[in-house]
Structures are given as structure tokens and as C-alpha cells.
N, C-alpha and C. Protein backbone atom coordinates (compact mmCIF):
# COMPACT_ATOMS: atom_id res chain seq x y z
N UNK A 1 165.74 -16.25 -278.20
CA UNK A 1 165.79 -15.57 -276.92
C UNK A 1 165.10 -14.20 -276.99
N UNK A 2 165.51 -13.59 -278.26
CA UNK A 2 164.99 -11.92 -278.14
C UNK A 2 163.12 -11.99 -278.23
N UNK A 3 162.94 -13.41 -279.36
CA UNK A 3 161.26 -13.65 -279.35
C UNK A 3 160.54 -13.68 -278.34
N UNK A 4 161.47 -14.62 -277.10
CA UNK A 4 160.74 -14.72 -275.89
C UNK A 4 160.78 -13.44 -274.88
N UNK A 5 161.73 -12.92 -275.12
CA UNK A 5 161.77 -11.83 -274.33
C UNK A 5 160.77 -10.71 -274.71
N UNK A 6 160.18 -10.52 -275.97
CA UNK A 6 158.89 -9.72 -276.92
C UNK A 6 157.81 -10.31 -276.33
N UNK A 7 157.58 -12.21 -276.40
CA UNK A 7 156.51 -12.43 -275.66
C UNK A 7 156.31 -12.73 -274.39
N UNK A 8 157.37 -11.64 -273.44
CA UNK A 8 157.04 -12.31 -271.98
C UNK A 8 156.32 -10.44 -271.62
N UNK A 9 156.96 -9.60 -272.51
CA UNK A 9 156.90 -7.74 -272.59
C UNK A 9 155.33 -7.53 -272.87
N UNK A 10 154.74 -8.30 -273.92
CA UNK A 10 153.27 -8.47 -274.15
C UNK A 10 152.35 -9.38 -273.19
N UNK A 11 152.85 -10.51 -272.45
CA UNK A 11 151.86 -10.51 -271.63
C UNK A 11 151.77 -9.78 -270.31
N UNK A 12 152.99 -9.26 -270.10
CA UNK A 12 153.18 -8.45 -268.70
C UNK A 12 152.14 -6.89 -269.17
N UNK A 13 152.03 -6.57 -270.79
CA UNK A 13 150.83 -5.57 -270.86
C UNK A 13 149.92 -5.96 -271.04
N UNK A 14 149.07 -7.15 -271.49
CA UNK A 14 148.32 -8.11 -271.46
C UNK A 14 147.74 -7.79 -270.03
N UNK A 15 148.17 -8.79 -268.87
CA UNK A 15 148.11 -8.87 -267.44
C UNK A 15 148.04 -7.43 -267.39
N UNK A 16 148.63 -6.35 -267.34
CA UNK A 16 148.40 -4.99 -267.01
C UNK A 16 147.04 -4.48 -267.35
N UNK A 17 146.93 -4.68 -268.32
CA UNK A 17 145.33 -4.14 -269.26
C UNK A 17 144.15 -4.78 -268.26
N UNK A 18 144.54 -6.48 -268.13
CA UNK A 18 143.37 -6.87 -267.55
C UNK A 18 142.87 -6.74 -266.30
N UNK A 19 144.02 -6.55 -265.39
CA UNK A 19 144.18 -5.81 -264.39
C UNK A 19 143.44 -4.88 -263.72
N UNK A 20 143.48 -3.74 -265.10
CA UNK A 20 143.50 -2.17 -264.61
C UNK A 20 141.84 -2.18 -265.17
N UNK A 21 141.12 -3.58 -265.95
CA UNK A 21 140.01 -3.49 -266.40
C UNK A 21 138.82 -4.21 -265.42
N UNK A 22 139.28 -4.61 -264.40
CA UNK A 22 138.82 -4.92 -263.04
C UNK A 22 138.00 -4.42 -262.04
N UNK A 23 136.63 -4.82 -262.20
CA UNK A 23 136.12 -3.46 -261.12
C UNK A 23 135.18 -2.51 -262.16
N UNK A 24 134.03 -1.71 -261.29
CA UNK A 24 133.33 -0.96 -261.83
C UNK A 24 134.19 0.76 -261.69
N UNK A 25 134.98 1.05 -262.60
CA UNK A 25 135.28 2.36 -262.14
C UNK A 25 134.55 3.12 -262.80
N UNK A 26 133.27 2.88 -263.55
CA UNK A 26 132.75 4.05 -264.29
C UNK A 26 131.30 4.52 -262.96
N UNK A 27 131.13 5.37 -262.26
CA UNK A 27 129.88 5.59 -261.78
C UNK A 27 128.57 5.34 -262.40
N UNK A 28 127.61 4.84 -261.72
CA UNK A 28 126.34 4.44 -262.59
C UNK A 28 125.47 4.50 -262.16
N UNK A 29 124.87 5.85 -262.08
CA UNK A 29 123.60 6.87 -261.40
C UNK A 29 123.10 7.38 -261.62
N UNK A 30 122.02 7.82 -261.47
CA UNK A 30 121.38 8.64 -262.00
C UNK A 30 121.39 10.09 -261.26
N UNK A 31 120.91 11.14 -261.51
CA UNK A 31 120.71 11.95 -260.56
C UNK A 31 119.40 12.23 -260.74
N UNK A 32 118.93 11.63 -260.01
CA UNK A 32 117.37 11.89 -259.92
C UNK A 32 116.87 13.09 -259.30
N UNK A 33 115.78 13.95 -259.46
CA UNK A 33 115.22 14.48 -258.72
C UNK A 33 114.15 14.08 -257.17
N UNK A 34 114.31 15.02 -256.17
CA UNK A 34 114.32 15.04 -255.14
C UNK A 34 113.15 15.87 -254.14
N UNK A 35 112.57 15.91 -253.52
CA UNK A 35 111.86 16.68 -253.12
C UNK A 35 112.37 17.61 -252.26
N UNK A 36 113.49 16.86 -251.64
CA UNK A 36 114.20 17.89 -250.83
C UNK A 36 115.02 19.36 -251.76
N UNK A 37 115.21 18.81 -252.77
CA UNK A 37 116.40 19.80 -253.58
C UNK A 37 115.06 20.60 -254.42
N UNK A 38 113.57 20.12 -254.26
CA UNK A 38 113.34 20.93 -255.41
C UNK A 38 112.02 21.94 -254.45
N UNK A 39 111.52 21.37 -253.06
CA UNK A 39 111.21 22.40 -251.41
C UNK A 39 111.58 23.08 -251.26
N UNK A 40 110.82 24.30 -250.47
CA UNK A 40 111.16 25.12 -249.66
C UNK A 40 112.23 26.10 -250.38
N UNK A 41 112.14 26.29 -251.56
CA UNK A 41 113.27 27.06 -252.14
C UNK A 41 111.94 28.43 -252.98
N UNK A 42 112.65 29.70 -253.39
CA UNK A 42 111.94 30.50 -253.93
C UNK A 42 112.54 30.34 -255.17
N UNK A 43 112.00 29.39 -256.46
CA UNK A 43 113.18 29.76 -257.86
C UNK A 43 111.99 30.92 -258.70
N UNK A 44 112.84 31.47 -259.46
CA UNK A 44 112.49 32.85 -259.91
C UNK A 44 113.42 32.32 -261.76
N UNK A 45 112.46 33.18 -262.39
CA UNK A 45 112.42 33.36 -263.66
C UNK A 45 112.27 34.39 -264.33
N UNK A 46 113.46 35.44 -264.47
CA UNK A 46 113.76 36.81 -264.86
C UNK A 46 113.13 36.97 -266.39
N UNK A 47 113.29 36.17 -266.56
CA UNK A 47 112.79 36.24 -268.45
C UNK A 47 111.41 35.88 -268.64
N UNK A 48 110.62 35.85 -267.82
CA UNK A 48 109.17 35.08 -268.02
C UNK A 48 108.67 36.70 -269.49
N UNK A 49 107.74 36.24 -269.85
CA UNK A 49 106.89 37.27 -270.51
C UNK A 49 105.58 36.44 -270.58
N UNK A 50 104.64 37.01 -270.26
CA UNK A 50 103.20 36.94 -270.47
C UNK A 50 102.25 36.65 -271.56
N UNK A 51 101.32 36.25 -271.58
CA UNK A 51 100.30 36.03 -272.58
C UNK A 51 100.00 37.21 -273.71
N UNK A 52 100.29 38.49 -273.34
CA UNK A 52 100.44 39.57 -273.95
C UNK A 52 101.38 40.28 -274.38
N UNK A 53 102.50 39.34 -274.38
CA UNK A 53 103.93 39.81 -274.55
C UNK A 53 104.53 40.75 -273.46
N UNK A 54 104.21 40.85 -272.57
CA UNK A 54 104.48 42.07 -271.02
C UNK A 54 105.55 41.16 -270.49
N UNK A 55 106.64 41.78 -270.08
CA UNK A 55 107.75 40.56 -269.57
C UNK A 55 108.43 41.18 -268.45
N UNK A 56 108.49 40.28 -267.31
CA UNK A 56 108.31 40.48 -266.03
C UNK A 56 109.15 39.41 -265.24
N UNK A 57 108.79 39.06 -264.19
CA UNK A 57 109.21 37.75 -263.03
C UNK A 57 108.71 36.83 -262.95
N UNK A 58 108.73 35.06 -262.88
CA UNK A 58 107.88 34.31 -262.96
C UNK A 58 108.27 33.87 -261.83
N UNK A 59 107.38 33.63 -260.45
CA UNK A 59 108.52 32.65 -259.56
C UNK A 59 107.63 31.45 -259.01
N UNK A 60 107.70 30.44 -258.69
CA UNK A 60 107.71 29.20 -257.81
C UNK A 60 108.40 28.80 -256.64
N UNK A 61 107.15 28.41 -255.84
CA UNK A 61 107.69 27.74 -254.22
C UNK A 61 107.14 26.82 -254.20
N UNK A 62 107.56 25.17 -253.85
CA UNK A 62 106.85 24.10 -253.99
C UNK A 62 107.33 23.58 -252.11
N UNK A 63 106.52 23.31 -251.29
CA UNK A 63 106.31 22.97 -249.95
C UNK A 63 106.27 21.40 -250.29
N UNK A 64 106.62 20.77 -249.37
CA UNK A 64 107.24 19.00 -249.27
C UNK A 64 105.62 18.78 -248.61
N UNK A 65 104.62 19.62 -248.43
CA UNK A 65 103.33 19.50 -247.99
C UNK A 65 102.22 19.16 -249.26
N UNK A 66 102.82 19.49 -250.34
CA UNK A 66 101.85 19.80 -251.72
C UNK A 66 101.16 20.83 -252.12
N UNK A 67 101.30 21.33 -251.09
CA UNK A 67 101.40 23.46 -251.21
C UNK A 67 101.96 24.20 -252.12
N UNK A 68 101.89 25.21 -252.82
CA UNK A 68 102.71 25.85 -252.99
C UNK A 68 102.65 27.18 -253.56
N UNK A 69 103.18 28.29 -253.98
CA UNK A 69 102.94 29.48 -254.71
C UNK A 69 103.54 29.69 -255.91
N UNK A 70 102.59 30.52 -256.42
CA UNK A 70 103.00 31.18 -257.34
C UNK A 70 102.56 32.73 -257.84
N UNK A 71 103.68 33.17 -258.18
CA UNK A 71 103.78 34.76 -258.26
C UNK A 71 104.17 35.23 -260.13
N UNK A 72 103.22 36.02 -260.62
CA UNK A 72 103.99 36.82 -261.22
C UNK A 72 104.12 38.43 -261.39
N UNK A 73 105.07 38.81 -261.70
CA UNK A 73 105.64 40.17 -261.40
C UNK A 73 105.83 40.73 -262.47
N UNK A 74 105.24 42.36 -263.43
CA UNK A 74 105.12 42.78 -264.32
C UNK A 74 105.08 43.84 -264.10
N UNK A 75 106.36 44.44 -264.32
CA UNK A 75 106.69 45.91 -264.28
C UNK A 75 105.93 46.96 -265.19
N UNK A 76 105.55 48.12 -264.18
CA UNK A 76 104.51 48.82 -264.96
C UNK A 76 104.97 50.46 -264.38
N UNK A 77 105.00 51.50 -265.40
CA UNK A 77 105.31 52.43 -265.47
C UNK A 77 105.30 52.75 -263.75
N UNK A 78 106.34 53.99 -264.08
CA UNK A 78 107.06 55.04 -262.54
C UNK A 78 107.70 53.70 -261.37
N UNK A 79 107.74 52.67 -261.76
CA UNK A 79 107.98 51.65 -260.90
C UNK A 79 107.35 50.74 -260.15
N UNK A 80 106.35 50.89 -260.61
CA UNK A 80 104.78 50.17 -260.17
C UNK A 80 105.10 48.97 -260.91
N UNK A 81 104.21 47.61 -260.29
CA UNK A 81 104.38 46.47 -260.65
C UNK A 81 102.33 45.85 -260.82
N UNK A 82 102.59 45.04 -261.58
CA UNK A 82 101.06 44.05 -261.54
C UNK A 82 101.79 42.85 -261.10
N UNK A 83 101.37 42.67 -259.64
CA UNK A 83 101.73 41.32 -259.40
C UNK A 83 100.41 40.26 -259.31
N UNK A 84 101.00 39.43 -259.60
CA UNK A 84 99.47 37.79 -259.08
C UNK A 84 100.27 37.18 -258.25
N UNK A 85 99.44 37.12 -256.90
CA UNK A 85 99.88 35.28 -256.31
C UNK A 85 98.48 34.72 -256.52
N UNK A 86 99.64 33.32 -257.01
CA UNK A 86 98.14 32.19 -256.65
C UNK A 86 98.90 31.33 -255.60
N UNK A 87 97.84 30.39 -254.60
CA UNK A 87 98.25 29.31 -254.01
C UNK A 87 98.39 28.13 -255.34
N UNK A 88 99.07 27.56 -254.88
CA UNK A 88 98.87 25.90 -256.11
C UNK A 88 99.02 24.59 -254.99
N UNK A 89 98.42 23.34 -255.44
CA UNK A 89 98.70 22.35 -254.76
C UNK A 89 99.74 21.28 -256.26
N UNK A 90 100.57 21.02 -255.63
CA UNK A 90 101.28 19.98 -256.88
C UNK A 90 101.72 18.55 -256.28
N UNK A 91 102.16 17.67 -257.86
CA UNK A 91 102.97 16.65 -257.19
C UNK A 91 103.66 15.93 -258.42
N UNK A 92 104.43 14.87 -258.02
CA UNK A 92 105.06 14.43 -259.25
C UNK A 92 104.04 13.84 -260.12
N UNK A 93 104.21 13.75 -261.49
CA UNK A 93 103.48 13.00 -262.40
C UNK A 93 103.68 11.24 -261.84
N UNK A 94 104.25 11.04 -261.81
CA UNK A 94 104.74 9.20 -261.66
C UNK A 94 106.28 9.23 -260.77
N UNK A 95 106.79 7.80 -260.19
CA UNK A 95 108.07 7.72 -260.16
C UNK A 95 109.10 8.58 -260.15
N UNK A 96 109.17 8.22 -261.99
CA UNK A 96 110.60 9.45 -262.50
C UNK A 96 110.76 10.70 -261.94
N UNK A 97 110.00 11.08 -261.32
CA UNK A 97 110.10 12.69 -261.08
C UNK A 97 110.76 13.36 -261.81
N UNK A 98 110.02 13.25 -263.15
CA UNK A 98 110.64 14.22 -264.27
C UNK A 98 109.08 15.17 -265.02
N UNK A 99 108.05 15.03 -264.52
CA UNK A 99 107.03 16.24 -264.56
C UNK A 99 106.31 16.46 -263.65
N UNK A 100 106.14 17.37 -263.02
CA UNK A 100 105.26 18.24 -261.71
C UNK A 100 104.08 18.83 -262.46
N UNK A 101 102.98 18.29 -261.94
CA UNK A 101 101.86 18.37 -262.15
C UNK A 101 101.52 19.45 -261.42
N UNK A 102 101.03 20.97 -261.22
CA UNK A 102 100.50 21.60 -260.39
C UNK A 102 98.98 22.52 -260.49
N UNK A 103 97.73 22.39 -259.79
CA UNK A 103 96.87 23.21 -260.20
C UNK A 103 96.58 24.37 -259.46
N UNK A 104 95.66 25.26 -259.32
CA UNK A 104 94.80 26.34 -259.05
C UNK A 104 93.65 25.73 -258.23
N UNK A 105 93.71 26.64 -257.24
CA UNK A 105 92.05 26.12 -256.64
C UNK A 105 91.16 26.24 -257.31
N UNK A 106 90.88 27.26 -258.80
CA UNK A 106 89.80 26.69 -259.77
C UNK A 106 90.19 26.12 -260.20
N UNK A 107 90.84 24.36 -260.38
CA UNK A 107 90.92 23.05 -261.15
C UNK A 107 91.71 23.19 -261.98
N UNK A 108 91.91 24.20 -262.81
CA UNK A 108 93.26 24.53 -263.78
C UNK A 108 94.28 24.03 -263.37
N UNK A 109 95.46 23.50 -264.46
CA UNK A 109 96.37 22.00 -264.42
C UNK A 109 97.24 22.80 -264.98
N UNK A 110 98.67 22.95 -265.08
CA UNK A 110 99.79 23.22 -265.32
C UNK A 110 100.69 22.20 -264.94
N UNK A 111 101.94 22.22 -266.16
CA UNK A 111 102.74 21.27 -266.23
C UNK A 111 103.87 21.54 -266.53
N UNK A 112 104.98 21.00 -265.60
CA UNK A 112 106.64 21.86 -265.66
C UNK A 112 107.19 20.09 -266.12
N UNK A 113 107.43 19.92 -267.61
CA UNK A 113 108.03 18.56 -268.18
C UNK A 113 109.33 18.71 -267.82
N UNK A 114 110.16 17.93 -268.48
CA UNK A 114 111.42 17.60 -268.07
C UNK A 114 112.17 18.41 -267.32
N UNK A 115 111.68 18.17 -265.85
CA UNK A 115 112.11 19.17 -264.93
C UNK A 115 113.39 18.13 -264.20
N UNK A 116 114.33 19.14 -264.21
CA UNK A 116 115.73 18.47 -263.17
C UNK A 116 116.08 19.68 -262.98
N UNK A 117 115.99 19.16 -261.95
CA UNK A 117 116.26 20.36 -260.03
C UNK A 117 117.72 19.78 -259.76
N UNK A 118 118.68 21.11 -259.41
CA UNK A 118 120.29 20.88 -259.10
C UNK A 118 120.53 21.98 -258.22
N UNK A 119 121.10 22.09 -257.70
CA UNK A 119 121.86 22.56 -256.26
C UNK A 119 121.34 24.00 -256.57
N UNK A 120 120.98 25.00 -257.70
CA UNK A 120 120.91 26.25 -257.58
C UNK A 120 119.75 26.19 -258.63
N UNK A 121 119.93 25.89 -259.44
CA UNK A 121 119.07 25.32 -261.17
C UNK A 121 117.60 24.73 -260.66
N UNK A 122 116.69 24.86 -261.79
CA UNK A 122 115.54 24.38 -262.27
C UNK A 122 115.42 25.06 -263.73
N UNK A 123 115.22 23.83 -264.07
CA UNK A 123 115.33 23.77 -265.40
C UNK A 123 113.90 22.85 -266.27
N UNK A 124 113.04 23.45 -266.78
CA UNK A 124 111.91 22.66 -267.29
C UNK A 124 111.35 22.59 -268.45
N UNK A 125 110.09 22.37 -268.86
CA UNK A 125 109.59 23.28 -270.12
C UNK A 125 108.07 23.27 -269.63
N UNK A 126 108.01 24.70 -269.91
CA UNK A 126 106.67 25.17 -269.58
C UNK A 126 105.28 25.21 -270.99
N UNK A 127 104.23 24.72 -270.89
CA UNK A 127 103.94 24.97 -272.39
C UNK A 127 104.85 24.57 -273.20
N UNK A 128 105.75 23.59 -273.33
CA UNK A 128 106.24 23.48 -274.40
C UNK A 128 107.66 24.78 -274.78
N UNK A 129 107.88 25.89 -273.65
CA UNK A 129 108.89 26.39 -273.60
C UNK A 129 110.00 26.18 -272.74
N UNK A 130 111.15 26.17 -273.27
CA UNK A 130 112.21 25.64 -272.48
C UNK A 130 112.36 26.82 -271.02
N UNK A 131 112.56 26.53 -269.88
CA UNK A 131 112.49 27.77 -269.03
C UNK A 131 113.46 27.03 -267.72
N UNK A 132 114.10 28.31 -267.51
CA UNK A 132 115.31 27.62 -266.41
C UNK A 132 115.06 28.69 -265.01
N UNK A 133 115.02 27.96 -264.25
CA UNK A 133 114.57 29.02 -262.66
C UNK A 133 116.08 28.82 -262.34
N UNK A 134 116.30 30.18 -260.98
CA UNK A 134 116.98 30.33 -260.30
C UNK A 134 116.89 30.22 -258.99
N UNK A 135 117.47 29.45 -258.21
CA UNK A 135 116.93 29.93 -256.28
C UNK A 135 117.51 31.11 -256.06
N UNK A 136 116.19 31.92 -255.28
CA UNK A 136 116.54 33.30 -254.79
C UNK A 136 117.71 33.59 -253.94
N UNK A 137 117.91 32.62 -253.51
CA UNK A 137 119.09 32.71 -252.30
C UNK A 137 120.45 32.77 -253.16
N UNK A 138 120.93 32.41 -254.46
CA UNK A 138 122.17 32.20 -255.09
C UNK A 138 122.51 32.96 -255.44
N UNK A 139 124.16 33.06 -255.05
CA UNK A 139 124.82 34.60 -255.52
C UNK A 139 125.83 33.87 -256.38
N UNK A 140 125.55 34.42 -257.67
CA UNK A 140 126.60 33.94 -258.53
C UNK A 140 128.17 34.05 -258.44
């Protein structure tokens, strides 16, 4: 009697287990990048430094048109700045939208690799350096 009563306790956790193993409860998504989340935003890069070691502002605006700008900002004595804009035209490398291809109206090619764009974040590698933007609009 007490045996059966052990094996009626194990299949009732048995049946429980299989139960509760029913169904997709794990999410299974990706979070892809977006054109909307990675448009019309100003992200900025406080830590950029230059070809000459001069370290300044790096920023990016990418338009859902294939437009876009770019600025950099290099603080220079009494509060004076050397800024550059360039226009750029960009677009995704392939599919994945995991590298943005962008050039210069003189033909010059730049490349932001494993880029994933998130609600405030951009995050890429530039040259081969890891580099994380901010949108101008975010107040920590």
C-alpha cells in the first residue's frame, strides 16, 4: 500500500513536470536593427579622438532618405572649437542590418560593423574600434 501510494506521488510530479513543459515559454527573437530606431536621431560620441590624437565630439545623423551628417567637434584653446560637417549618403551592408556602409561626396567609404541601435544606445566598431553613441535627446 505505502509502495503504491510513492508511485501514484511520482507520477502526479511526473504529469506536473510534463505539464508545466508545454508550450514555448522561452521568447525567440531577435532584436534586430531598425531604421526607424537608428533615423532621425543626433547620436554623439564624447570620447571620439582624432587622427592626431586631438579628442573632441564625434556625432552622426542618419535620415530614413539615405542622407545623412556628420560632424566633428575639437576643442581648441579660449573655447574655440575646429568643427567639420560632412554630408554622407549611407545604407545597410545586406539584410542583417548589422553594418552601415556610409560615404563622402568624394567616394570615400566608411564602415560602422557590428552596429545594434537600442532605445538610447549605438553601439559599433569604427576602424576596428569599439565606439558607443549616445542620442542627444537622453537624459540619464
Amino acid at each position: 500500500m505505502k509502495a503504491l501510494k510513492n508511485v501514484r506521488i511520482w507520477m502526479i510530479c511526473l504529469l506536473t513536470l510534463n505539464l508545466t513543459s508545454c508550450g514555448d515559454d522561452i521568447v525567440n527573437y531577435t532584436m534586430e536593427n531598425t531604421d526607424e530606431a537608428l533615423c532621425n536621431k543626433l547620436w554623439i560620441d564624447n570620447d571620439y579622438v582624432n587622427k592626431s590624437g586631438a579628442s573632441g565630439t564625434y556625432q552622426l545623423r542618419f535620415f530614413s532618405d539615405g542622407n545623412g551628417e556628420e560632424r566633428t567637434i575639437i576643442p581648441e584653446g579660449e573655447g574655440g572649437s575646429n568643427t567639420i560637417e560632412r554630408s554622407i549618403t549611407w545604407k545597410w551592408t545586406d539584410a542583417s542590418k548589422e553594418c552601415v556602409q556610409y560615404a563622402y561626396p568624394s567616394g570615400t567609404v566608411k564602415y560602422l560593423d557590428n552596429v545594434w541601435v537600442r532605445e538610447h544606445y549605438l553601439s559599433c566598431e569604427m576602424d576596428g574600434q569599439p565606439v558607443t553613441f549616445v542620442e542627444a535627446n537622453y537624459q540619464h
